[in-house]
C-alpha atoms as a PDB file:
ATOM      1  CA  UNK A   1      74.960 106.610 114.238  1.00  0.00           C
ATOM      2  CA  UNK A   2      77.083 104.836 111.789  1.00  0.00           C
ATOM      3  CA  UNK A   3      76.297 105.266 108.077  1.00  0.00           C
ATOM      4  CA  UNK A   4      75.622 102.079 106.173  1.00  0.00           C
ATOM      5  CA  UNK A   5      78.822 102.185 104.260  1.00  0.00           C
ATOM      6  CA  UNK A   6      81.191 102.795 106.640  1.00  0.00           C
ATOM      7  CA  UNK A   7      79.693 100.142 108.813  1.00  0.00           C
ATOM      8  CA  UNK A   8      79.625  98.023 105.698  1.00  0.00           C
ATOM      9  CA  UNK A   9      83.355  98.936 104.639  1.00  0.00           C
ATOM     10  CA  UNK A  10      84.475  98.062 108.349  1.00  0.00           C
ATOM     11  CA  UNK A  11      82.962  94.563 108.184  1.00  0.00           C
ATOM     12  CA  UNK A  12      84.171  93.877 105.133  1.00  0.00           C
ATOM     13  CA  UNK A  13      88.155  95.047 106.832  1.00  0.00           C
ATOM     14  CA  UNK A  14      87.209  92.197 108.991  1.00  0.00           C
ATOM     15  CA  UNK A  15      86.029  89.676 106.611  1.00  0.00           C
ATOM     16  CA  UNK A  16      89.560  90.470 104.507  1.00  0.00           C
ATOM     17  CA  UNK A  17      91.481  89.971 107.894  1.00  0.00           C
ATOM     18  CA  UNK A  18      89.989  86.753 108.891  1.00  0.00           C
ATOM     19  CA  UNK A  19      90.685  85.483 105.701  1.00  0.00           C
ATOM     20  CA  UNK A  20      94.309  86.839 105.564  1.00  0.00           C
ATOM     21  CA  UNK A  21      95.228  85.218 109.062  1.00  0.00           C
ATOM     22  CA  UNK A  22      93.510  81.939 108.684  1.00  0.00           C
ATOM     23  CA  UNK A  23      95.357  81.816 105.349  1.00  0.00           C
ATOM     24  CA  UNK A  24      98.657  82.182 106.675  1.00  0.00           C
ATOM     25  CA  UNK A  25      98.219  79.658 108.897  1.00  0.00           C
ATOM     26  CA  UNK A  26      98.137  77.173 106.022  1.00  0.00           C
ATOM     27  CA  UNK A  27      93.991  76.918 106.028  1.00  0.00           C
ATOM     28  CA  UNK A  28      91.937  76.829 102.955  1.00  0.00           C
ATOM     29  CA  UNK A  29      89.395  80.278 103.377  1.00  0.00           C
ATOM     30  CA  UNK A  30      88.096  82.222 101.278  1.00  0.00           C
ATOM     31  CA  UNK A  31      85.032  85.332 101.830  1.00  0.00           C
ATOM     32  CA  UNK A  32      81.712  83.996 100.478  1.00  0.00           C
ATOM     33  CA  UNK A  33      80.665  85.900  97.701  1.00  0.00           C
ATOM     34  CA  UNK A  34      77.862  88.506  98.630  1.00  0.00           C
ATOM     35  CA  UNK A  35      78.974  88.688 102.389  1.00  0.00           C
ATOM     36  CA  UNK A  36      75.686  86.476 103.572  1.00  0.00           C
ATOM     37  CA  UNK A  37      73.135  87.459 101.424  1.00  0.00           C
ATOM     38  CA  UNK A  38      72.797  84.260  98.822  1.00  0.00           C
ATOM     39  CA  UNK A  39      70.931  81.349 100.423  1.00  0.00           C
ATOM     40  CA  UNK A  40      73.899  79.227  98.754  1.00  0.00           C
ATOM     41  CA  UNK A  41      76.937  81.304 100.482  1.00  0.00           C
ATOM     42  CA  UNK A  42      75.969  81.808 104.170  1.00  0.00           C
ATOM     43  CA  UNK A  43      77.974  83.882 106.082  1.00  0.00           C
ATOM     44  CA  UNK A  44      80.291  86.171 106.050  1.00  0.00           C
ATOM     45  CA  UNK A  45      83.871  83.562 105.644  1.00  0.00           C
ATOM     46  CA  UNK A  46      84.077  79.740 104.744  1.00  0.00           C
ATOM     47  CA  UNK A  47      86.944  78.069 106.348  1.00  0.00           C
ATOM     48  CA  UNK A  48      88.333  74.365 106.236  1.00  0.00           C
ATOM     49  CA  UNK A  49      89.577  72.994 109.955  1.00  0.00           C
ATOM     50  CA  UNK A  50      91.084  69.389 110.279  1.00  0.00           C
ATOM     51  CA  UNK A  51      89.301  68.435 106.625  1.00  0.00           C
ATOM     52  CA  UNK A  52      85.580  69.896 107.981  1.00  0.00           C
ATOM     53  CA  UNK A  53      84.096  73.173 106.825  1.00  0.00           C
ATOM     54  CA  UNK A  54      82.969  75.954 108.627  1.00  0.00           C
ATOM     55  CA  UNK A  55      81.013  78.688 107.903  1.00  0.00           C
ATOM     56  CA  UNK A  56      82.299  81.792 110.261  1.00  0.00           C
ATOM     57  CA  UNK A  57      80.196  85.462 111.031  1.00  0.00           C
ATOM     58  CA  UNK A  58      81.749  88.447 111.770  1.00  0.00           C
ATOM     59  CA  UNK A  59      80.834  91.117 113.871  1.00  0.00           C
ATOM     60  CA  UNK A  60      82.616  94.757 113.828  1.00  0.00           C
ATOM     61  CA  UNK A  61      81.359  96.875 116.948  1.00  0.00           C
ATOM     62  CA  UNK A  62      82.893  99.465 118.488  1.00  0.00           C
ATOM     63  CA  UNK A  63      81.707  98.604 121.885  1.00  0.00           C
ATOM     64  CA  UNK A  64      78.982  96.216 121.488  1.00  0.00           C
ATOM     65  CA  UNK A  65      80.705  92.932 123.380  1.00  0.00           C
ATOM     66  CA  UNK A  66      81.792  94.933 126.418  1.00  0.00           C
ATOM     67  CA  UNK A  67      79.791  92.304 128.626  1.00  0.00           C
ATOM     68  CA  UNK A  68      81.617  89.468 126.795  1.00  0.00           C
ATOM     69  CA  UNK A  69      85.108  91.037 127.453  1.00  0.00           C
ATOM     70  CA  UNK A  70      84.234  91.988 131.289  1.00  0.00           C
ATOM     71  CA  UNK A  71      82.786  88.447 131.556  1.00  0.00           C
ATOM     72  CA  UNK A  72      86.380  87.113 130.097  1.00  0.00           C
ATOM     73  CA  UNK A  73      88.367  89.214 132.273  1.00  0.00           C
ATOM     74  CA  UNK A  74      91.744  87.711 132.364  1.00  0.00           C
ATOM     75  CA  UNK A  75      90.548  84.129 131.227  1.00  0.00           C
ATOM     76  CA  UNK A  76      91.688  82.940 127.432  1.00  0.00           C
ATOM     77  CA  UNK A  77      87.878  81.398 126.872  1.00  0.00           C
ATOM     78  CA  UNK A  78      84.902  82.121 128.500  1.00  0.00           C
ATOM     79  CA  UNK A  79      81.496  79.640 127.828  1.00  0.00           C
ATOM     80  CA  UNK A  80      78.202  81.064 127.907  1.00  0.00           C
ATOM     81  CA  UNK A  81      74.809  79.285 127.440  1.00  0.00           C
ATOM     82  CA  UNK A  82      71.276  80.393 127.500  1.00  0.00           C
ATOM     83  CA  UNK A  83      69.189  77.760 129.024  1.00  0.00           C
ATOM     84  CA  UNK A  84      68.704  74.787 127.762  1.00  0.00           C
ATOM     85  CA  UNK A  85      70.588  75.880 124.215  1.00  0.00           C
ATOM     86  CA  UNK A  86      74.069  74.861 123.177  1.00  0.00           C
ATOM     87  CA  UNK A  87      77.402  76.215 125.430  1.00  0.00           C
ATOM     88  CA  UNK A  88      79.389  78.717 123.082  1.00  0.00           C
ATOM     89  CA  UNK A  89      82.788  80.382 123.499  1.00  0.00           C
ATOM     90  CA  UNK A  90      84.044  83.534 123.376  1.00  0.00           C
ATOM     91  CA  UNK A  91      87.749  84.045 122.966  1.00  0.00           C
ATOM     92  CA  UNK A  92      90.705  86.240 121.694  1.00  0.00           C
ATOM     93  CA  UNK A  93      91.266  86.140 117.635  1.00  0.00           C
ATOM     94  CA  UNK A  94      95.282  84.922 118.893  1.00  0.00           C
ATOM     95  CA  UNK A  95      94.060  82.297 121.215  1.00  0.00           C
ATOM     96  CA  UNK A  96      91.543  81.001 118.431  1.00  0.00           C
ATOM     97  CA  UNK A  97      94.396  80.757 115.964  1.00  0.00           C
ATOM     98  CA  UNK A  98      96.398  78.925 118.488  1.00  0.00           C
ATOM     99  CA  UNK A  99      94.126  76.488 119.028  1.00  0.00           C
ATOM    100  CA  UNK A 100      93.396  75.453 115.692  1.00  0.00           C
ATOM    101  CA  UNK A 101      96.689  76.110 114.521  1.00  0.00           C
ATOM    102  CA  UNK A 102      96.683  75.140 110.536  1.00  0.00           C
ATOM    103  CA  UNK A 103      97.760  72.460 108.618  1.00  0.00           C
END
């Protein structure tokens, strides 16, 4: 079992590296304070996309998307949907950055 600050201290690794990529690619992100747990910064990472904000969670695991990934095989985006909710997409961090690509 993971302890609570290690598992805390890799999350926030991938909080910082979200931010540092996104950033690069010319996007205006930045880690909401608190990491999720003020009602008035959600989430883990704000991010603006083509003028819009987004509010982004991340997820460290060490093997806890292994369906996901087996399900993507050698596709770049795989679409799931539990009935009658919303699709959603699972993809590579690269391919994500490709396809919104900055400013």
């Amino acid at each position: 079992m993971i302890k609570h600050a290690s598992a805390k201290s890799k999350g926030t690794r991938l909080e910082k590296k979200v931010v540092e990529d996104l950033s690069a690619l010319g996007l205006k992100v930045r880690r909401q304070p608190g990491s999720g747990v003020y009602r008035d910064f959600p989430s883990d990472v704000a991010v603006e996309i083509r003028g819009k904000a987004y509010l982004c969670e991340c997820k460290a695991r060490a093997t806890g998307f292994s369906v996901l990934d087996r399900w993507l095989g050698k596709a770049e985006i795989l679409v799931v949907r539990v009935d009658r909710q919303k699709p959603r997409v699972y993809l590579e961090w690269e391919t994500f950055k490709e396809l919104i690509g900055g400013e």
